[in-house]
PDB file of N, CA and C in Angstrom:
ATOM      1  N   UNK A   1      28.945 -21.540   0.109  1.00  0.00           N
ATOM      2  CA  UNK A   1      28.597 -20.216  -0.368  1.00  0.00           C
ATOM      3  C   UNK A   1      27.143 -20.225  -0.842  1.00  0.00           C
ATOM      4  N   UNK A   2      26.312 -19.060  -0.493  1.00  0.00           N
ATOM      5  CA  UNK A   2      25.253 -19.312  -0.983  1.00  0.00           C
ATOM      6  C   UNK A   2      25.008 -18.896  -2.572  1.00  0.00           C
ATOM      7  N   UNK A   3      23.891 -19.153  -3.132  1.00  0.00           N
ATOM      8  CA  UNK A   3      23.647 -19.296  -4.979  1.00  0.00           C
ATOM      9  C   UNK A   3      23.603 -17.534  -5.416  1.00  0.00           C
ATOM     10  N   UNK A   4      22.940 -16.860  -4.388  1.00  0.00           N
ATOM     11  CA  UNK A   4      22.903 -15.652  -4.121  1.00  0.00           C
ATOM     12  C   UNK A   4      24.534 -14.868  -4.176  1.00  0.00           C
ATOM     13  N   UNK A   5      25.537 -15.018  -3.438  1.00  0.00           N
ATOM     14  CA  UNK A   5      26.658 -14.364  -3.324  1.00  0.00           C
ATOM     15  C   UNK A   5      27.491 -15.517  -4.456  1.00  0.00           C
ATOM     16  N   UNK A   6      27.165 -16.563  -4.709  1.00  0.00           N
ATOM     17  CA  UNK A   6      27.909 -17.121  -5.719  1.00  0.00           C
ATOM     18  C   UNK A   6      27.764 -16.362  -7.092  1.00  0.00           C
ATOM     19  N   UNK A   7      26.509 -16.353  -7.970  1.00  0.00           N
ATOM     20  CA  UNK A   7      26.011 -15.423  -8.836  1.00  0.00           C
ATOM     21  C   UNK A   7      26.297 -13.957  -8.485  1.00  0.00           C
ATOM     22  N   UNK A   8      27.016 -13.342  -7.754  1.00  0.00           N
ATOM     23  CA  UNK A   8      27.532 -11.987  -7.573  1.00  0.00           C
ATOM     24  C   UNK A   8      28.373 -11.943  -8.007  1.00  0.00           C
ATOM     25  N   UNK A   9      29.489 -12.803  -7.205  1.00  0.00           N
ATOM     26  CA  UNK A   9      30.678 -13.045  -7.438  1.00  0.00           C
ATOM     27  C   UNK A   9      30.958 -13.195  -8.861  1.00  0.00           C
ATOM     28  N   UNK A  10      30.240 -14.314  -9.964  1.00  0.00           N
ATOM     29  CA  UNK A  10      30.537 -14.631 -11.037  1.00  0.00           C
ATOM     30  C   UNK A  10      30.308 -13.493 -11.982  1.00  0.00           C
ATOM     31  N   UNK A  11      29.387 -12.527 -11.197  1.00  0.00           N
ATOM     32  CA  UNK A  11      29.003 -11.610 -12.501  1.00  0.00           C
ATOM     33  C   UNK A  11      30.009 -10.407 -12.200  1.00  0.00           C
ATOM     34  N   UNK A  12      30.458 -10.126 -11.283  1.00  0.00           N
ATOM     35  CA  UNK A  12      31.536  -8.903 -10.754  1.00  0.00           C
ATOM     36  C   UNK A  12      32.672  -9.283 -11.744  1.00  0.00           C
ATOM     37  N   UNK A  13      32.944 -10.554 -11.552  1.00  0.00           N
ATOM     38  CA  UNK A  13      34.426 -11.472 -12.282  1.00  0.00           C
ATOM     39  C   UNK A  13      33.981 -11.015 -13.889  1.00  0.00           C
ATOM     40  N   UNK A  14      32.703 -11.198 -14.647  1.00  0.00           N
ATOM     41  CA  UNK A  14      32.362 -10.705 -16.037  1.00  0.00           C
ATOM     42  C   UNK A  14      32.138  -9.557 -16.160  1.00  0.00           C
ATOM     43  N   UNK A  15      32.587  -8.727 -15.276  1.00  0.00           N
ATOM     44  CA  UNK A  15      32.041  -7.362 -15.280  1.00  0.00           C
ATOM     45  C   UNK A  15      33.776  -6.598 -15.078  1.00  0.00           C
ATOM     46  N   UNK A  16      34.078  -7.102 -14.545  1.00  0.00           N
ATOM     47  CA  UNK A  16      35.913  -6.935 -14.483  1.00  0.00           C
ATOM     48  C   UNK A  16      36.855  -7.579 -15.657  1.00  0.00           C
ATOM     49  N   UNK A  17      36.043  -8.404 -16.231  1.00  0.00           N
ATOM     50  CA  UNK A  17      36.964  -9.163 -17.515  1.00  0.00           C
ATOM     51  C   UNK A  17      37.727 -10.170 -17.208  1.00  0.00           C
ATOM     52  N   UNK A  18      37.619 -10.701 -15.972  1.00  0.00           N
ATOM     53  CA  UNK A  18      38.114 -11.976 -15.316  1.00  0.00           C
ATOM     54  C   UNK A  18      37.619 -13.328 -15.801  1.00  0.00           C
ATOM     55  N   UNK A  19      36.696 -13.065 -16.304  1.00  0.00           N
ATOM     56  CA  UNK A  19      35.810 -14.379 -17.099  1.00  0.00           C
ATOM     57  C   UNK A  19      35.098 -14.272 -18.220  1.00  0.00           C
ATOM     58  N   UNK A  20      34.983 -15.102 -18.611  1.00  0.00           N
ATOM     59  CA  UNK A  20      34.107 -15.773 -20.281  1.00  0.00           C
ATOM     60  C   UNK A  20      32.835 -16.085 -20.165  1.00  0.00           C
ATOM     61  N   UNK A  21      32.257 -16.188 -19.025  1.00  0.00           N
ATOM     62  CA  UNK A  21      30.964 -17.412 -18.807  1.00  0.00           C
ATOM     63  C   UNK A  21      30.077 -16.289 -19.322  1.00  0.00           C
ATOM     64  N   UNK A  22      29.055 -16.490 -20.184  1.00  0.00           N
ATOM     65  CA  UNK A  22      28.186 -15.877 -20.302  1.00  0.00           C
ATOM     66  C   UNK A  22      27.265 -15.833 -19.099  1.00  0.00           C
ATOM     67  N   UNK A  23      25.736 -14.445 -19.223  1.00  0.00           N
ATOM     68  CA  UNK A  23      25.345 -14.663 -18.374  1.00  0.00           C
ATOM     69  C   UNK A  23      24.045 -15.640 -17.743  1.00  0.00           C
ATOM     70  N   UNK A  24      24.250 -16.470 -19.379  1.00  0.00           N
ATOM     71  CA  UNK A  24      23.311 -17.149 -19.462  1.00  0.00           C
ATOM     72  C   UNK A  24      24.213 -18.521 -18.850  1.00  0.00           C
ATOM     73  N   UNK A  25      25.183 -18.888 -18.718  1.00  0.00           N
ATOM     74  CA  UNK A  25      26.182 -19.887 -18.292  1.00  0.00           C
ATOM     75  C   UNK A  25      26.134 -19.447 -16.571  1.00  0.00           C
ATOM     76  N   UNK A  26      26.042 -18.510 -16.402  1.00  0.00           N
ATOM     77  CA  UNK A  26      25.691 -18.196 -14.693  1.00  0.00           C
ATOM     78  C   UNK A  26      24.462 -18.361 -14.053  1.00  0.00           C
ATOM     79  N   UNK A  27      23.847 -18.266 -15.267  1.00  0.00           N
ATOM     80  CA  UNK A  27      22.325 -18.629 -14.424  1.00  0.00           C
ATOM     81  C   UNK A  27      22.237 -20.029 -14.456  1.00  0.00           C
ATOM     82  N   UNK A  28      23.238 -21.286 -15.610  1.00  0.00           N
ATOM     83  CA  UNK A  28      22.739 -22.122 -15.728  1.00  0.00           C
ATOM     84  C   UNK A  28      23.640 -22.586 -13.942  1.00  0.00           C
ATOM     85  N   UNK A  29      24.564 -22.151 -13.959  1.00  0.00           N
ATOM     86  CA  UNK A  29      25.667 -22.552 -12.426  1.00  0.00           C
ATOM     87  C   UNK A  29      25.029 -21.996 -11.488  1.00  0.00           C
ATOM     88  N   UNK A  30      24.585 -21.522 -11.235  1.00  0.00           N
ATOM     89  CA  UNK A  30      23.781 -20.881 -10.188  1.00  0.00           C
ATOM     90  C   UNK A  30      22.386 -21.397  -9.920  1.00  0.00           C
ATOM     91  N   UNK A  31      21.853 -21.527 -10.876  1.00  0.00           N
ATOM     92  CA  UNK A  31      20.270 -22.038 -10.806  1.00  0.00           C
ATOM     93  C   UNK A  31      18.943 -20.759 -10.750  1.00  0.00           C
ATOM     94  N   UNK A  32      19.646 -19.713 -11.122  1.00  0.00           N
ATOM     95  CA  UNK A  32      18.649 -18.986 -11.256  1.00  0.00           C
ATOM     96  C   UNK A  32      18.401 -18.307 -12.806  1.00  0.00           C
ATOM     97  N   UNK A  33      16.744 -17.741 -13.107  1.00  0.00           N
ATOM     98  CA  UNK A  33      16.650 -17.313 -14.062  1.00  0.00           C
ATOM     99  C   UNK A  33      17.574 -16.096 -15.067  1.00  0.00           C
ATOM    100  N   UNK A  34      17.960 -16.309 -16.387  1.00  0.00           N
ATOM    101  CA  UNK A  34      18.761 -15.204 -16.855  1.00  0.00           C
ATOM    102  C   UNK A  34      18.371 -14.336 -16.644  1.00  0.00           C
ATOM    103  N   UNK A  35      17.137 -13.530 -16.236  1.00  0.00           N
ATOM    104  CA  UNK A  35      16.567 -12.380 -16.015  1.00  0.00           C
ATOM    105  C   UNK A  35      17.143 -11.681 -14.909  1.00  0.00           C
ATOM    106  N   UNK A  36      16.809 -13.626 -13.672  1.00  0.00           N
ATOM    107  CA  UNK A  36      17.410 -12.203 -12.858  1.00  0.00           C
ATOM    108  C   UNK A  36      18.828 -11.922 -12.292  1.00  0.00           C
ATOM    109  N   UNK A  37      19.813 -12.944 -13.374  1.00  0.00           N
ATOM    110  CA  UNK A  37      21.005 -12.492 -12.851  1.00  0.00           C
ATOM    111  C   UNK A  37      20.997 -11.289 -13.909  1.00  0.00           C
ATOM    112  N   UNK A  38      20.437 -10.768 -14.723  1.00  0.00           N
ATOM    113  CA  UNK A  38      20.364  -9.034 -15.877  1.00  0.00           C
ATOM    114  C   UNK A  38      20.137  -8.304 -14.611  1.00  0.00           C
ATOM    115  N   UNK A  39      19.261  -8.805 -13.373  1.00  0.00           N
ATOM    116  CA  UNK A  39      18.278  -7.829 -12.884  1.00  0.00           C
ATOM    117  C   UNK A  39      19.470  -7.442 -11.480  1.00  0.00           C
ATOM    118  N   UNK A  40      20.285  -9.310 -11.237  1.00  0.00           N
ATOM    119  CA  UNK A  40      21.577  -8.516 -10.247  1.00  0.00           C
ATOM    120  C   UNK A  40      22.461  -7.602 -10.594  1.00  0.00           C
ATOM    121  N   UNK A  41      22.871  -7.874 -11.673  1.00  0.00           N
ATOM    122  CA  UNK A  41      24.044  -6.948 -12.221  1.00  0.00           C
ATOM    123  C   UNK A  41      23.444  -5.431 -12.354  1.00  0.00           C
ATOM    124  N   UNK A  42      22.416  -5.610 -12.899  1.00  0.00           N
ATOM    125  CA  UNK A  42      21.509  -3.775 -12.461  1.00  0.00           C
ATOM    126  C   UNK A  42      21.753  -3.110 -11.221  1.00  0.00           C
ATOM    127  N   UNK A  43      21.729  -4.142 -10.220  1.00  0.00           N
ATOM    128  CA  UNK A  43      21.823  -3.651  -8.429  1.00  0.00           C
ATOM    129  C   UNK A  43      23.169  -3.592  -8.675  1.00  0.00           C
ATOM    130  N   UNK A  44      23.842  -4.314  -8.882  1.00  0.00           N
ATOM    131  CA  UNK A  44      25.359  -4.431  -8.776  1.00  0.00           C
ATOM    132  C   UNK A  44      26.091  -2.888  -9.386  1.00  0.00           C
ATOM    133  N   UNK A  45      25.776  -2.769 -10.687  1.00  0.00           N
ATOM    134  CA  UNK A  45      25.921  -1.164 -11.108  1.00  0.00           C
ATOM    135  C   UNK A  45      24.927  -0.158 -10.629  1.00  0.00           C
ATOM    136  N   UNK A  46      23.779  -0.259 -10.067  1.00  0.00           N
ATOM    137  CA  UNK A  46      23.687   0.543  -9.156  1.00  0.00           C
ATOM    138  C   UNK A  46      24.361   0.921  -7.556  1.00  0.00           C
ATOM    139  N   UNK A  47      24.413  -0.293  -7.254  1.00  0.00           N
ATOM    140  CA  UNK A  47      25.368   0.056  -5.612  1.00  0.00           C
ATOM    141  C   UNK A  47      24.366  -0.340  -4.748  1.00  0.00           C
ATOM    142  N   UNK A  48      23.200  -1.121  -5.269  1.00  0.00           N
ATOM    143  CA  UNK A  48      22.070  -1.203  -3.689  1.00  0.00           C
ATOM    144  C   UNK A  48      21.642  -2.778  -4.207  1.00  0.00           C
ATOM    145  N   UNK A  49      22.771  -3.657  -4.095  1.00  0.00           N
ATOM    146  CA  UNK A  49      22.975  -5.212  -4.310  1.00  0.00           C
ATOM    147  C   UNK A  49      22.926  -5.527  -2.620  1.00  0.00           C
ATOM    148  N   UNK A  50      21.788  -6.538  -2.209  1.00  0.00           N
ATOM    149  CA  UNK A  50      21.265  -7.201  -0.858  1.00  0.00           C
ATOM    150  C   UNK A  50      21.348  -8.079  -1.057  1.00  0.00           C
ATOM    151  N   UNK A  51      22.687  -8.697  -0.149  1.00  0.00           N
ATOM    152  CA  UNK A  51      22.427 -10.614  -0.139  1.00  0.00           C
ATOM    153  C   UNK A  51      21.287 -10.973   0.785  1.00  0.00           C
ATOM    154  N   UNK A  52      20.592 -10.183   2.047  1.00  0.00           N
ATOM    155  CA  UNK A  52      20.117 -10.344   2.830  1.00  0.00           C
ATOM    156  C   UNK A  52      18.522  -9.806   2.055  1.00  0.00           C
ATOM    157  N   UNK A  53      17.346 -10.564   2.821  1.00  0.00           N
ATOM    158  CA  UNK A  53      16.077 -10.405   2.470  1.00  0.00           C
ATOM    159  C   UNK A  53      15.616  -9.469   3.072  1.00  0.00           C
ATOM    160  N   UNK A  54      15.597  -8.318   2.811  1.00  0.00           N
ATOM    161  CA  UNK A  54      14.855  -7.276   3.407  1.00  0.00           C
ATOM    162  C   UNK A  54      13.929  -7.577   4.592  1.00  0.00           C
ATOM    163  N   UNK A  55      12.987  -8.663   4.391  1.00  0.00           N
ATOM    164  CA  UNK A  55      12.397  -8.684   5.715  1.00  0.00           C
ATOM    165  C   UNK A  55      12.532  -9.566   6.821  1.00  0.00           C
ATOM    166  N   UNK A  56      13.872 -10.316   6.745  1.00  0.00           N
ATOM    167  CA  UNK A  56      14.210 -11.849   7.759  1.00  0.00           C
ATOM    168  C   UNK A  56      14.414 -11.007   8.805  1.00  0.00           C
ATOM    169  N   UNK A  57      14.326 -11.703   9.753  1.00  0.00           N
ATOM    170  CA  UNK A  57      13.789 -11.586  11.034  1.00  0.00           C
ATOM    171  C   UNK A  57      12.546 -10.827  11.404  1.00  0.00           C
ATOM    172  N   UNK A  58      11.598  -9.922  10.769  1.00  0.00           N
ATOM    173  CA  UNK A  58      10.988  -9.556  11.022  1.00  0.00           C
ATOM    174  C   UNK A  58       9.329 -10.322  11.484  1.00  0.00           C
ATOM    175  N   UNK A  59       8.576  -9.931  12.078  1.00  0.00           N
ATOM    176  CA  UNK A  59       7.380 -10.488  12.431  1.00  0.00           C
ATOM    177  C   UNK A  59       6.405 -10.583  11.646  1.00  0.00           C
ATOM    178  N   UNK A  60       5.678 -11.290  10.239  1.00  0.00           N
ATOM    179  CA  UNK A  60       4.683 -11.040   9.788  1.00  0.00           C
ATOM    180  C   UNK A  60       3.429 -10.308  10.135  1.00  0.00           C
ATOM    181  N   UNK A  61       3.306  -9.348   9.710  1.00  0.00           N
ATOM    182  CA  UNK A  61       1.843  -8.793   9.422  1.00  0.00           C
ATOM    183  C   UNK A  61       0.993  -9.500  10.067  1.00  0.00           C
ATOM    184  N   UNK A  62       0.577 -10.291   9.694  1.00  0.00           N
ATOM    185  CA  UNK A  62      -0.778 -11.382   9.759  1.00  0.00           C
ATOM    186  C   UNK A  62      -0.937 -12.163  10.862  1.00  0.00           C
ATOM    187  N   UNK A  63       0.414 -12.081  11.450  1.00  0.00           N
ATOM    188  CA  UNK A  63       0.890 -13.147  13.006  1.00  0.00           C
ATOM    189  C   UNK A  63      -0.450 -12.511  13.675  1.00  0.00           C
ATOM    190  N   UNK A  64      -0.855 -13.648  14.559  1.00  0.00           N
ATOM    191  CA  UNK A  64      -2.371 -13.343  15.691  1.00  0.00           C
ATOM    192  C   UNK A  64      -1.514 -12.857  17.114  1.00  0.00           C
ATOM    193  N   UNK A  65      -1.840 -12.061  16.916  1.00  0.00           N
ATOM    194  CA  UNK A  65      -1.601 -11.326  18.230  1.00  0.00           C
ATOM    195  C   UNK A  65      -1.506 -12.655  20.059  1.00  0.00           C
ATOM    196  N   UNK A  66      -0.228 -12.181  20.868  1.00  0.00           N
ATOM    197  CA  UNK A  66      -0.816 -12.744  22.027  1.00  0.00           C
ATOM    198  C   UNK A  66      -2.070 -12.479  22.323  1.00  0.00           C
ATOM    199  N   UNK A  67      -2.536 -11.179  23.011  1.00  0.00           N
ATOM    200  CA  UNK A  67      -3.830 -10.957  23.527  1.00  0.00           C
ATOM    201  C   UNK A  67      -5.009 -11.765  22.823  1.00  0.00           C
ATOM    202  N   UNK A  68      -5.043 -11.817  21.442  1.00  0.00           N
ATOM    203  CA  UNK A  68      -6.145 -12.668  20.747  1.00  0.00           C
ATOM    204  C   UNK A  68      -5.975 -14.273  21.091  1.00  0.00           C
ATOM    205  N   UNK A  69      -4.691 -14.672  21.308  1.00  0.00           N
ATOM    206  CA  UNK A  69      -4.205 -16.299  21.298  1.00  0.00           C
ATOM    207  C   UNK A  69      -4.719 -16.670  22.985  1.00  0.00           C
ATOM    208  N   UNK A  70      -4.499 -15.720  24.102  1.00  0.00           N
ATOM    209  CA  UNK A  70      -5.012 -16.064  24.742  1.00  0.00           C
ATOM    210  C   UNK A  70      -6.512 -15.857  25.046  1.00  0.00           C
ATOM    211  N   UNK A  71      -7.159 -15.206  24.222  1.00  0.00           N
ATOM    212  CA  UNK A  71      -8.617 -14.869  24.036  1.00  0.00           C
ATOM    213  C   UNK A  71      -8.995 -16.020  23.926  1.00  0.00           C
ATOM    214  N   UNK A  72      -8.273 -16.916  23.102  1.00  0.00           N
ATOM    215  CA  UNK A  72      -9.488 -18.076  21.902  1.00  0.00           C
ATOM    216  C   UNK A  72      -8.923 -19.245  23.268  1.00  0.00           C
ATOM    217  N   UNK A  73      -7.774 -19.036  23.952  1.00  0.00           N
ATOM    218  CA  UNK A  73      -7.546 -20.161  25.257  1.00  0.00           C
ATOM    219  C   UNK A  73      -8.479 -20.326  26.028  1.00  0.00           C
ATOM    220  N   UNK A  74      -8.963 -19.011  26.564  1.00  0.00           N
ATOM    221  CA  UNK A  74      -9.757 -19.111  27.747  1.00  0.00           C
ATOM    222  C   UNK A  74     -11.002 -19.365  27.193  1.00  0.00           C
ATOM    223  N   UNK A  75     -11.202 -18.800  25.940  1.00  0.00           N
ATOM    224  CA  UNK A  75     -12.693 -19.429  25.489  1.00  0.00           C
ATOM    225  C   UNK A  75     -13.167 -20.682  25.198  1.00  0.00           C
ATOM    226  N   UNK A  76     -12.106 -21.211  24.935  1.00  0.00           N
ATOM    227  CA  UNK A  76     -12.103 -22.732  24.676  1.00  0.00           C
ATOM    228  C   UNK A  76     -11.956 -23.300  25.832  1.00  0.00           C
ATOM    229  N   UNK A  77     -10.871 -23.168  27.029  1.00  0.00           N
ATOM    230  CA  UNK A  77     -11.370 -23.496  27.983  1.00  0.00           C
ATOM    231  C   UNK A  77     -12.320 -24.120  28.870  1.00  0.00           C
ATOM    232  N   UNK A  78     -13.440 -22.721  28.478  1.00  0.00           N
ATOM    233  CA  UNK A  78     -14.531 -22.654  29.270  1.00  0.00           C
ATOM    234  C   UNK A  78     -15.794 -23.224  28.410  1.00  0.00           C
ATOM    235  N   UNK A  79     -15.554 -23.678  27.491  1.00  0.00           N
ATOM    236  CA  UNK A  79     -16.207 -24.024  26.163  1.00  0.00           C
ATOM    237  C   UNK A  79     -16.654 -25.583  26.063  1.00  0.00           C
ATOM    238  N   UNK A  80     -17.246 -26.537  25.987  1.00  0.00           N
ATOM    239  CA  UNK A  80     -17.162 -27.851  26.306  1.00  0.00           C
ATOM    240  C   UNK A  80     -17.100 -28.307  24.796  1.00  0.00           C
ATOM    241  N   UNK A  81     -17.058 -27.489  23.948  1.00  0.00           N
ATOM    242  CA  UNK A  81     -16.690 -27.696  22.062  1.00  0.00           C
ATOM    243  C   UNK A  81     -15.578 -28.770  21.656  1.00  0.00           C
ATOM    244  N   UNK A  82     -15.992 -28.944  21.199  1.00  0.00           N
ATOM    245  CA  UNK A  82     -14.917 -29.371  19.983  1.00  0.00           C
ATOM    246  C   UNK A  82     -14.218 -28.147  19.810  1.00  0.00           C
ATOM    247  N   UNK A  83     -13.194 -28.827  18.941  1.00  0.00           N
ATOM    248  CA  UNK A  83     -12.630 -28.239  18.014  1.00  0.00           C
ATOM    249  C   UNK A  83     -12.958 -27.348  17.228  1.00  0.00           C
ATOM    250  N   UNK A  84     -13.587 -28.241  16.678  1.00  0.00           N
ATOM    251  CA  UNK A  84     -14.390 -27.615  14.631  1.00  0.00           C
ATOM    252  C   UNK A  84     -15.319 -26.785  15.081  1.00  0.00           C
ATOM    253  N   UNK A  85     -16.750 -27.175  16.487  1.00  0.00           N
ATOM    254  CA  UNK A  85     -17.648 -26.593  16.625  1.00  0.00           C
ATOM    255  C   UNK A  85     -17.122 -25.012  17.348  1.00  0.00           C
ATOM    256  N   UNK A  86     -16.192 -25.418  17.879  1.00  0.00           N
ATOM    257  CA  UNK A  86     -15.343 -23.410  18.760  1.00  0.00           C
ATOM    258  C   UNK A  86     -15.422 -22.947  17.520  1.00  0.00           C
ATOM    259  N   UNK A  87     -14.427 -23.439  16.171  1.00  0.00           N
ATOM    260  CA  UNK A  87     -14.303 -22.689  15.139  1.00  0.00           C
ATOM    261  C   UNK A  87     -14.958 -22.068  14.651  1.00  0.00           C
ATOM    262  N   UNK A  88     -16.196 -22.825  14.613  1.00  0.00           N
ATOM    263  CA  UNK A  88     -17.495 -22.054  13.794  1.00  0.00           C
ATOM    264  C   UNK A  88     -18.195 -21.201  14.812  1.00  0.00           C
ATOM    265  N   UNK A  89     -17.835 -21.166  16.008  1.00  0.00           N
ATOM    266  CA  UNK A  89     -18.187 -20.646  17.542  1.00  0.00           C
ATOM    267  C   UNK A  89     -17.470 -19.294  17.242  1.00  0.00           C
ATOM    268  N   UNK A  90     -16.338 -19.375  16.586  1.00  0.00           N
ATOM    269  CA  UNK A  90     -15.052 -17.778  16.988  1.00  0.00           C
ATOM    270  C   UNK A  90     -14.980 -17.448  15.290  1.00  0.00           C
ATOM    271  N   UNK A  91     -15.344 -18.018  14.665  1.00  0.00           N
ATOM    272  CA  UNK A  91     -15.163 -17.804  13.161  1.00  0.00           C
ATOM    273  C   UNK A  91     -14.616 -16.512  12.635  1.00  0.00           C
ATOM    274  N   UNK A  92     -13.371 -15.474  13.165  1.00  0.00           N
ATOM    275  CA  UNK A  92     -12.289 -14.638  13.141  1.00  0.00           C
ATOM    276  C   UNK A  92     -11.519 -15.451  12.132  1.00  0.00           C
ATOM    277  N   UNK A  93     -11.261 -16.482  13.276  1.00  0.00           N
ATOM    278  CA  UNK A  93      -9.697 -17.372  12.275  1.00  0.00           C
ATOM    279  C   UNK A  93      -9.917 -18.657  11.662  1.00  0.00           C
ATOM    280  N   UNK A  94      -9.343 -18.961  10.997  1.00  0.00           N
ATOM    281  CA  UNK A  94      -9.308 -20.392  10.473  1.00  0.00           C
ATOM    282  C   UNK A  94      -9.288 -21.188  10.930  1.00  0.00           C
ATOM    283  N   UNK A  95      -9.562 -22.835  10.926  1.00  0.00           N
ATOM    284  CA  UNK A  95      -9.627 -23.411  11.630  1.00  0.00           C
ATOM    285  C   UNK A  95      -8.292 -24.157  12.127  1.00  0.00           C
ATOM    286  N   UNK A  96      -7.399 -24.041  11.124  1.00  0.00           N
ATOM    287  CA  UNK A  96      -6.007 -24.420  11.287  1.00  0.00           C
ATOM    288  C   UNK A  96      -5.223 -23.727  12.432  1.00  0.00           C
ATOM    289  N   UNK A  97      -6.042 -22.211  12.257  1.00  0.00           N
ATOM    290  CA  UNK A  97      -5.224 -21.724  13.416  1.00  0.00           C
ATOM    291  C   UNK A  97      -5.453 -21.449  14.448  1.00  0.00           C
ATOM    292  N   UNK A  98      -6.753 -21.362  14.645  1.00  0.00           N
ATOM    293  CA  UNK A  98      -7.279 -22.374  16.139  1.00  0.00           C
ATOM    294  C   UNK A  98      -6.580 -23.555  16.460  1.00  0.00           C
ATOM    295  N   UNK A  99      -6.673 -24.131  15.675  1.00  0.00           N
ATOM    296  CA  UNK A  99      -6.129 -25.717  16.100  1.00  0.00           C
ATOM    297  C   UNK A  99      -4.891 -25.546  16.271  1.00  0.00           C
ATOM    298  N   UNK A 100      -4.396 -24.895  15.527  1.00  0.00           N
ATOM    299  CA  UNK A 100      -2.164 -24.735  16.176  1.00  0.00           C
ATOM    300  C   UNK A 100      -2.243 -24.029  17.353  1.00  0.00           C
ATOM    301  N   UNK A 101      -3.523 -22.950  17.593  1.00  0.00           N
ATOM    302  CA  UNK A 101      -3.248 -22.532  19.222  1.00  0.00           C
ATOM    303  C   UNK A 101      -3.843 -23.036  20.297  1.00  0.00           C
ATOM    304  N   UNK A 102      -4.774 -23.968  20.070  1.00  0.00           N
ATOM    305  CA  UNK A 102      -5.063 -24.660  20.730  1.00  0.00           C
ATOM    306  C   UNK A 102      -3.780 -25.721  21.172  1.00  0.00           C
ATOM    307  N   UNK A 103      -3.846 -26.875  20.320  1.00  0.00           N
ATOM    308  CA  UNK A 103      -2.577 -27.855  20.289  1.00  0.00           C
ATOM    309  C   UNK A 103      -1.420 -27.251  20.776  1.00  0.00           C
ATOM    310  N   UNK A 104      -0.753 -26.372  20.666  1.00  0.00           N
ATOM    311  CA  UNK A 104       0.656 -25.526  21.267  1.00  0.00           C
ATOM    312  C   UNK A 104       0.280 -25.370  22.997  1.00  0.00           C
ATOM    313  N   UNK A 105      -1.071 -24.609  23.042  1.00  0.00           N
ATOM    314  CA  UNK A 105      -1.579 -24.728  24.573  1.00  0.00           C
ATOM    315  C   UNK A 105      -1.422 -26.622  25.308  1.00  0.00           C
ATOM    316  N   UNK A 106      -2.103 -27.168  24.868  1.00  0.00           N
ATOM    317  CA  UNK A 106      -2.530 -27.919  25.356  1.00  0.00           C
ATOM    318  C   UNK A 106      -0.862 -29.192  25.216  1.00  0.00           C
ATOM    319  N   UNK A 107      -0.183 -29.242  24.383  1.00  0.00           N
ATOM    320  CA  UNK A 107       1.474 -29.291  24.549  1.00  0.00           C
ATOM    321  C   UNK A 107       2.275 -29.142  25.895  1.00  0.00           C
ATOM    322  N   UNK A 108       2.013 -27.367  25.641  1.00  0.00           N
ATOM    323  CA  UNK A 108       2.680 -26.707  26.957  1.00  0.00           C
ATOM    324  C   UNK A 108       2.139 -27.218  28.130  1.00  0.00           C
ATOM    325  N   UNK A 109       1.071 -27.639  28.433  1.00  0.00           N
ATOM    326  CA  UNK A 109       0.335 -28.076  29.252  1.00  0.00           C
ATOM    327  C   UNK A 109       1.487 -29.850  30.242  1.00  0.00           C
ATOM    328  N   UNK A 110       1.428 -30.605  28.850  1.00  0.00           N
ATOM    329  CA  UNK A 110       1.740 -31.711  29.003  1.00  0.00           C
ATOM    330  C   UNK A 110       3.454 -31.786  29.884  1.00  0.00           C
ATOM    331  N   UNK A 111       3.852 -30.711  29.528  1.00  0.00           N
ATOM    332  CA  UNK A 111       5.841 -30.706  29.548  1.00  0.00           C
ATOM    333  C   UNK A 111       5.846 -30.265  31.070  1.00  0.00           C
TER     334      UNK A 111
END
């Protein structure tokens, strides 16, 4: 069970009179702060309690676009650079993430 629907469960059970545990004894079983099992039981008597993260599965914001990933391919490509020197060559992105799209290319390459 996850710590999330476990701490529901325990506070529904203190909220029905099924249990004793304080809610400071649920946060210590659970592992989360007393605040925010105050702050579940708020959702819980409101009616808009989410075991699920509002944004899982979704695509970050910030993700680099295909069209750009194959931009920085072909430039590098055609580029006789380094690494570090493309970076400071395309200086958009970081150099980390040049280098993960580079390296992922050049991977796919190998298989």
């Amino acid at each position: 069970m996850d710590r999330k629907e476990e701490a529901v469960k325990l506070i529904k059970r203190k909220m029905n009179h099924e249990s004793f545990l304080s809610y400071i004894e649920i946060a210590e079983i659970t592992g989360y702060h007393p605040k925010y099992i105050l702050k579940l039981k708020k959702e819980i008597i409101d009616g808009d309690i989410s075991l699920v993260h509002g944004n899982k599965n979704r695509k970050p914001i910030n993700t680099i676009s295909d069209e750009e990933k194959k931009k920085i391919i072909s430039l590098y490509k055609r580029s006789n650079a380094s690494i570090r020197q493309f970076c400071k060559f395309y200086a958009r992105r970081s150099y980390s993430c040049i280098y993960n799209i580079i390296k992922e290319y050049e991977k796919s390459l190998d298989k």
